[in-house]
N, C-alpha and C. Protein backbone atom coordinates (compact mmCIF):
# COMPACT_ATOMS: atom_id res chain seq x y z
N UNK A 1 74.99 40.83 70.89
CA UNK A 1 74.82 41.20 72.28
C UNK A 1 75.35 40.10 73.18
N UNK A 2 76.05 40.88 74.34
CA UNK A 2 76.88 39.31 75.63
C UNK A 2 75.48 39.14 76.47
N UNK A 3 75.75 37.79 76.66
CA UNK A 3 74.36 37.20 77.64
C UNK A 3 74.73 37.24 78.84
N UNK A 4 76.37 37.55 79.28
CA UNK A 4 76.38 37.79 80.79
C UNK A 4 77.53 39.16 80.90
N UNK A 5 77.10 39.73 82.20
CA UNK A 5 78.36 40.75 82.67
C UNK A 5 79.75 39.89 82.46
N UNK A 6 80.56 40.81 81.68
CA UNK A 6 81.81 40.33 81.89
C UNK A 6 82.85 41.06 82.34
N UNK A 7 84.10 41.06 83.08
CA UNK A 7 85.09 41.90 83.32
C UNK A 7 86.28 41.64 82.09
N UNK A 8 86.52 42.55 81.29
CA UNK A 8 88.01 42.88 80.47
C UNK A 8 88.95 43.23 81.32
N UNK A 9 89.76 42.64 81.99
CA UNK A 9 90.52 42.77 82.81
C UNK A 9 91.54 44.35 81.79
N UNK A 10 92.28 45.11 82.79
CA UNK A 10 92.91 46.15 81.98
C UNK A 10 94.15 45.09 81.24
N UNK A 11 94.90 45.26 80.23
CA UNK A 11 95.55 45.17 79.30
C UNK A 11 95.43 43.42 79.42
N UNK A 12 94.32 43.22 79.45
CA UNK A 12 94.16 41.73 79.28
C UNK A 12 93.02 41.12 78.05
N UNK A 13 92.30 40.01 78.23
CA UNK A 13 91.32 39.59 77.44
C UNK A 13 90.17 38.73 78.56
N UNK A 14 89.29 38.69 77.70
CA UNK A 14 88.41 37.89 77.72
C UNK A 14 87.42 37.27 76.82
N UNK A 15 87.19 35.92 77.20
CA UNK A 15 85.60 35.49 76.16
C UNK A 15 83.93 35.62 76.53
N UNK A 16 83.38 36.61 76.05
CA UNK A 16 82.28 37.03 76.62
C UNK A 16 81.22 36.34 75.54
N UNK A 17 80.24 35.46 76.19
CA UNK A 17 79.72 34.39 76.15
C UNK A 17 78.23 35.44 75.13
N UNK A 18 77.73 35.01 74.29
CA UNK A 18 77.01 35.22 73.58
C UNK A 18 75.53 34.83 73.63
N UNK A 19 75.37 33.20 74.24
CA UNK A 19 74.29 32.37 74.15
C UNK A 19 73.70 32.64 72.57
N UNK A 20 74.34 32.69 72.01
CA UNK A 20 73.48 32.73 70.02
C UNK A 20 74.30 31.76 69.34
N UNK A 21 73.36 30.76 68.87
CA UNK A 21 73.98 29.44 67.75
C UNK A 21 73.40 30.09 66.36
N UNK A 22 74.17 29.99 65.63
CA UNK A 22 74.07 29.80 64.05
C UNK A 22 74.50 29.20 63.30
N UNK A 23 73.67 29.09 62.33
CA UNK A 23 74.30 27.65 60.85
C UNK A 23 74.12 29.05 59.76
N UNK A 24 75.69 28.59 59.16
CA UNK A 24 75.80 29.45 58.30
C UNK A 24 76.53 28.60 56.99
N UNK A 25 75.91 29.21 55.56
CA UNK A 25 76.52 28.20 54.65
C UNK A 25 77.74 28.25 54.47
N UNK A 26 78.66 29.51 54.96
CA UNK A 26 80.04 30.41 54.79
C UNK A 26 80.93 30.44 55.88
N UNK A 27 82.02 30.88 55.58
CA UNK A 27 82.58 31.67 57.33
C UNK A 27 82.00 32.73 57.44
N UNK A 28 81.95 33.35 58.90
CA UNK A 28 81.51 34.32 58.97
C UNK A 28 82.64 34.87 60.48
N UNK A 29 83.46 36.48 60.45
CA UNK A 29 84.00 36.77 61.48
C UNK A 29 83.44 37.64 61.77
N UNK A 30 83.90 38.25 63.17
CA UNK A 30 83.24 39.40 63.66
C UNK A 30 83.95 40.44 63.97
N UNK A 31 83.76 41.70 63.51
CA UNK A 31 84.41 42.98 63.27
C UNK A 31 84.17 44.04 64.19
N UNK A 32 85.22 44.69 65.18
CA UNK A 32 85.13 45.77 66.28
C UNK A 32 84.02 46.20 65.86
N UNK A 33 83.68 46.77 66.74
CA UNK A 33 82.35 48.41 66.98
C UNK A 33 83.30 49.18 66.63
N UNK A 34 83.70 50.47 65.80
CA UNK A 34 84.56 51.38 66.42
C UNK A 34 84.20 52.23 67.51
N UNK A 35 83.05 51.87 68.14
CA UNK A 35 82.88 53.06 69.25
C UNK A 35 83.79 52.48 70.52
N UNK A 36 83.54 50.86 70.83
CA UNK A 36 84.24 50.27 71.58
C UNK A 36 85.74 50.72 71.37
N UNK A 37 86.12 50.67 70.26
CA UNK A 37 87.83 50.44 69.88
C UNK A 37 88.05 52.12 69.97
N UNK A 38 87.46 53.16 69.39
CA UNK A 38 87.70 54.15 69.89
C UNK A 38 87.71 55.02 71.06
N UNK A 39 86.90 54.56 71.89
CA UNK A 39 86.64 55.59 72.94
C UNK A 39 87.06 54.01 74.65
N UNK A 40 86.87 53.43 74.08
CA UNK A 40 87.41 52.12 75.33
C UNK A 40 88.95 51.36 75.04
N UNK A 41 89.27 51.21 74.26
CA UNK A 41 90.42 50.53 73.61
C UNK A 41 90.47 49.22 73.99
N UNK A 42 88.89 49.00 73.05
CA UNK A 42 88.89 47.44 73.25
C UNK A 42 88.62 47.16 71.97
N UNK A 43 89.59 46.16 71.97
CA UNK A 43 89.30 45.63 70.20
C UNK A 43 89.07 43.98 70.34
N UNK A 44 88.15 43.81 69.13
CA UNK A 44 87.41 42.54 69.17
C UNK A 44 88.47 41.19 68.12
N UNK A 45 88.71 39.98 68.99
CA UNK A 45 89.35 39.33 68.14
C UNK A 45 89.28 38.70 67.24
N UNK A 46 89.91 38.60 65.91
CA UNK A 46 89.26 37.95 65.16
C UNK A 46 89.17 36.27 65.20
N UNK A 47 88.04 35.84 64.13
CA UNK A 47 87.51 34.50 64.63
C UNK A 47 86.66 33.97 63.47
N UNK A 48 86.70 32.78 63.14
CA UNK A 48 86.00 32.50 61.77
C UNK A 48 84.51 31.16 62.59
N UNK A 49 83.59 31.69 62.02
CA UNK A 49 82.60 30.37 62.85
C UNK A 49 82.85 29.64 61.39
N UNK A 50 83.03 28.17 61.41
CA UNK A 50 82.81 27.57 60.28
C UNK A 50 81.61 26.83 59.80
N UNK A 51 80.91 26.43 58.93
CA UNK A 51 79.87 25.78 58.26
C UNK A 51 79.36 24.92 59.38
N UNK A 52 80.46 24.03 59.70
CA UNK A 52 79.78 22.88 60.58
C UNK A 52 79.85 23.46 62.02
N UNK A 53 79.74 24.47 62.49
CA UNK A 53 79.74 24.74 64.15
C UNK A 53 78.46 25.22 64.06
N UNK A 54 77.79 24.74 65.23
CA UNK A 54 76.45 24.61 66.14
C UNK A 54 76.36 25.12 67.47
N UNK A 55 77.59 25.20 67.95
CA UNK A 55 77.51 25.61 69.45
C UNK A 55 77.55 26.80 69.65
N UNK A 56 77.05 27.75 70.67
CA UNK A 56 77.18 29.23 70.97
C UNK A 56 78.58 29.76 71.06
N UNK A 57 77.94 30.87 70.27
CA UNK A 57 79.45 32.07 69.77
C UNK A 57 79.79 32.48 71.00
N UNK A 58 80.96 32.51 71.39
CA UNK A 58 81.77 33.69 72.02
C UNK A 58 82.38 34.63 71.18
N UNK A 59 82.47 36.20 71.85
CA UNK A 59 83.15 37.40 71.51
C UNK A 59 84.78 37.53 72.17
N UNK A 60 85.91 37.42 71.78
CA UNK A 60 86.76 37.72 71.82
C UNK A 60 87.48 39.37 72.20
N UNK A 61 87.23 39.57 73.47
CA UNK A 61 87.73 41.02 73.44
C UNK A 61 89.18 41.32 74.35
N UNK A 62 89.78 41.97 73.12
CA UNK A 62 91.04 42.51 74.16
C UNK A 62 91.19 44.12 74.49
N UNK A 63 91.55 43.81 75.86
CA UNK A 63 91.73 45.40 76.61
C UNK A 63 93.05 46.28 76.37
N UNK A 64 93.12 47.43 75.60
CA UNK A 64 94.60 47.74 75.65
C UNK A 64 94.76 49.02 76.49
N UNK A 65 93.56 49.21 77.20
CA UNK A 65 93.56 50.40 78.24
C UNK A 65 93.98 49.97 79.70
N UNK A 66 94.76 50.78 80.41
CA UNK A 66 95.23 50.60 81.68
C UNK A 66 93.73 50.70 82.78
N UNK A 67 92.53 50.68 82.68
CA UNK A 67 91.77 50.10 83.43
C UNK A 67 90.74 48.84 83.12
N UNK A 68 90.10 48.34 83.89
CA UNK A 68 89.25 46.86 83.44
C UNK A 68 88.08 47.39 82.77
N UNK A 69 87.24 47.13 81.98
CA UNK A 69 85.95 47.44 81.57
C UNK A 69 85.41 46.30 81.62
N UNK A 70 83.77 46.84 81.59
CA UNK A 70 83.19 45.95 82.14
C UNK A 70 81.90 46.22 80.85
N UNK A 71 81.58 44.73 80.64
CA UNK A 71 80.65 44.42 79.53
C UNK A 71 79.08 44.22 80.80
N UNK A 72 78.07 44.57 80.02
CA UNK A 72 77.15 44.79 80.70
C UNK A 72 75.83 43.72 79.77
N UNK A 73 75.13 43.08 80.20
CA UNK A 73 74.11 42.33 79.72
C UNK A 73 73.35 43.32 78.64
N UNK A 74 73.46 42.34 77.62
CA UNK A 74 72.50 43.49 76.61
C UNK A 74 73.66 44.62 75.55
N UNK A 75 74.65 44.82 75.86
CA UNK A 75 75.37 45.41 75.49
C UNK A 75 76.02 45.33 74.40
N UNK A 76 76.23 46.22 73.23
CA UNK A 76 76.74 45.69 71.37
C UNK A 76 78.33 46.09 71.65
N UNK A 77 78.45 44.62 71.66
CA UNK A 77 80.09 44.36 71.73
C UNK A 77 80.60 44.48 69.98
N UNK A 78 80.27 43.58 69.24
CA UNK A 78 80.76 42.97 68.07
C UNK A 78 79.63 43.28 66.82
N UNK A 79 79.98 43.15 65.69
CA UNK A 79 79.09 42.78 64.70
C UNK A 79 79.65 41.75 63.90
N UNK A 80 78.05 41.03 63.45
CA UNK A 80 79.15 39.80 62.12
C UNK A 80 79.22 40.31 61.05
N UNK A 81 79.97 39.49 59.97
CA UNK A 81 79.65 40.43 58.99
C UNK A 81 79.83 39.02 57.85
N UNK A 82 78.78 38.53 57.41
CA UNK A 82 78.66 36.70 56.58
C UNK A 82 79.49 37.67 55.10
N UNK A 83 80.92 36.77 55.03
CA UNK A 83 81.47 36.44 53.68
C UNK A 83 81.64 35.46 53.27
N UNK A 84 81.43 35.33 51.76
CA UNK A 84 81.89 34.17 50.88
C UNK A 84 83.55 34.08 51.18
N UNK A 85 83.90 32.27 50.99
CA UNK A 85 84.90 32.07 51.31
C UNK A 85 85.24 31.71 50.05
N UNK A 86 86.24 31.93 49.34
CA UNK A 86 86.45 31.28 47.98
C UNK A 86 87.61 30.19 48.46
N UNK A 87 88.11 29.00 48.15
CA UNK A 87 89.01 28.18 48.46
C UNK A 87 89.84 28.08 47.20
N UNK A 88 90.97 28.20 46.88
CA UNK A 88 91.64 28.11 45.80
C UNK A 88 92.34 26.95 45.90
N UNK A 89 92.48 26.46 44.56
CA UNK A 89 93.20 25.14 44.47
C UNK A 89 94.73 25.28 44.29
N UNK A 90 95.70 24.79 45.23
CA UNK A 90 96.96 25.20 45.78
C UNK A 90 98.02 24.45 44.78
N UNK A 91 98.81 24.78 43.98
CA UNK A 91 99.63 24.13 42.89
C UNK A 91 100.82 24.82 43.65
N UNK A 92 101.57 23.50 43.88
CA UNK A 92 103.19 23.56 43.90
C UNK A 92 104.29 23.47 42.29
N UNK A 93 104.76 24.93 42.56
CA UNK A 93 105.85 25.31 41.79
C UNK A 93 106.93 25.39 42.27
N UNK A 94 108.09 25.49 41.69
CA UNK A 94 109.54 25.53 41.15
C UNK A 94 109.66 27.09 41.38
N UNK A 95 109.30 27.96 41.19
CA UNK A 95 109.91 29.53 40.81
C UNK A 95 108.04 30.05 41.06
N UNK A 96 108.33 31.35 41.35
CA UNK A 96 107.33 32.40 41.25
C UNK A 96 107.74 33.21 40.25
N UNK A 97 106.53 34.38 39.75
CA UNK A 97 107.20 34.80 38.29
C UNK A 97 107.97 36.58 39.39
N UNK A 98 108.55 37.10 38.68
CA UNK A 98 109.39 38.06 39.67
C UNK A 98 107.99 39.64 39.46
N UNK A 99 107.89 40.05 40.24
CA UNK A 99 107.19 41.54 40.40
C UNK A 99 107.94 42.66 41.16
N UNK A 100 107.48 43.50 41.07
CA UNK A 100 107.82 45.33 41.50
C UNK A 100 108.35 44.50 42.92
N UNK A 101 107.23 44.40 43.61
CA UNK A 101 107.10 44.13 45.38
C UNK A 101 108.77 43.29 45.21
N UNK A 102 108.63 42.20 44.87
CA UNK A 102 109.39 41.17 45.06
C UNK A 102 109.54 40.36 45.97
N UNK A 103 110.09 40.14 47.15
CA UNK A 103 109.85 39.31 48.61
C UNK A 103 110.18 40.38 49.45
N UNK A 104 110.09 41.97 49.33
CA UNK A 104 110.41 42.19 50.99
C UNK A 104 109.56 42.70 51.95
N UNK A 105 108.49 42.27 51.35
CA UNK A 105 107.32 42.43 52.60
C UNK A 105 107.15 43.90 53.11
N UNK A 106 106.34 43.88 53.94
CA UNK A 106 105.83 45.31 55.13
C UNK A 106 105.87 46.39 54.65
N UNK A 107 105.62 46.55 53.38
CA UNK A 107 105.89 48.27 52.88
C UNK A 107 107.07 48.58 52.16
N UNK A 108 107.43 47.77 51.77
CA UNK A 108 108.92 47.40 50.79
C UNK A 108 108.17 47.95 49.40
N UNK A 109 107.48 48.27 49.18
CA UNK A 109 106.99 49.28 47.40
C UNK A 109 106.82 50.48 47.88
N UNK A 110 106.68 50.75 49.01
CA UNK A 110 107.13 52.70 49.09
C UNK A 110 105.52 52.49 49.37
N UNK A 111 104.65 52.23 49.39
CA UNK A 111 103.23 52.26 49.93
C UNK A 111 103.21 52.54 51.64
């Protein structure tokens, strides 16, 4: 929930102030409402809180509708949603082994 009225300017953004601190052992981001993203065309940005942050969350929202909306005190902008972060240990190679995909990205396997 935002702790103050905010204006989403139309095809703009804003950071709508939360007043909520948390310690979390993980990252944790926060994932649209689809009611917001469907029926307002406001989608929530993504954002990782990390282990060591203490200070109050802001919500990230962008407007892709041609008028301003307006966030109202009390109002369910966002949800979190706490995942494990796995960190993999990064080895520099010479060659990758070759697959189907191969390097051409964006839908290059007919998917």
């Amino acid at each position: 929930m935002n702790a103050t009225e905010t204006k989403v300017p139309a095809r703009g953004k804003a950071l709508v102030p939360t007043d909520l601190s948390i310690a979390v052992p993980e990252g944790i981001y926060s994932s649209p409402r689809s009611g917001l993203t469907w029926k307002h065309c406001i989608d929530v940005g993504a954002g990782v809180v990390d282990a060591d942050y203490r200070g109050p969350v802001g919500v990230i929202l962008f407007n892709h509708s041609d008028v301003d909306f307006e966030v109202k005190i009390g109002d369910r902008i966002a949800q979190l949603i706490i995942e494990k972060i796995i960190v993999p240990e990064v080895e520099e190679v010479d060659d990758l082994d070759s697959t189907v995909g191969g390097s051409g990205g964006f839908g290059s396997t007919g998917a």
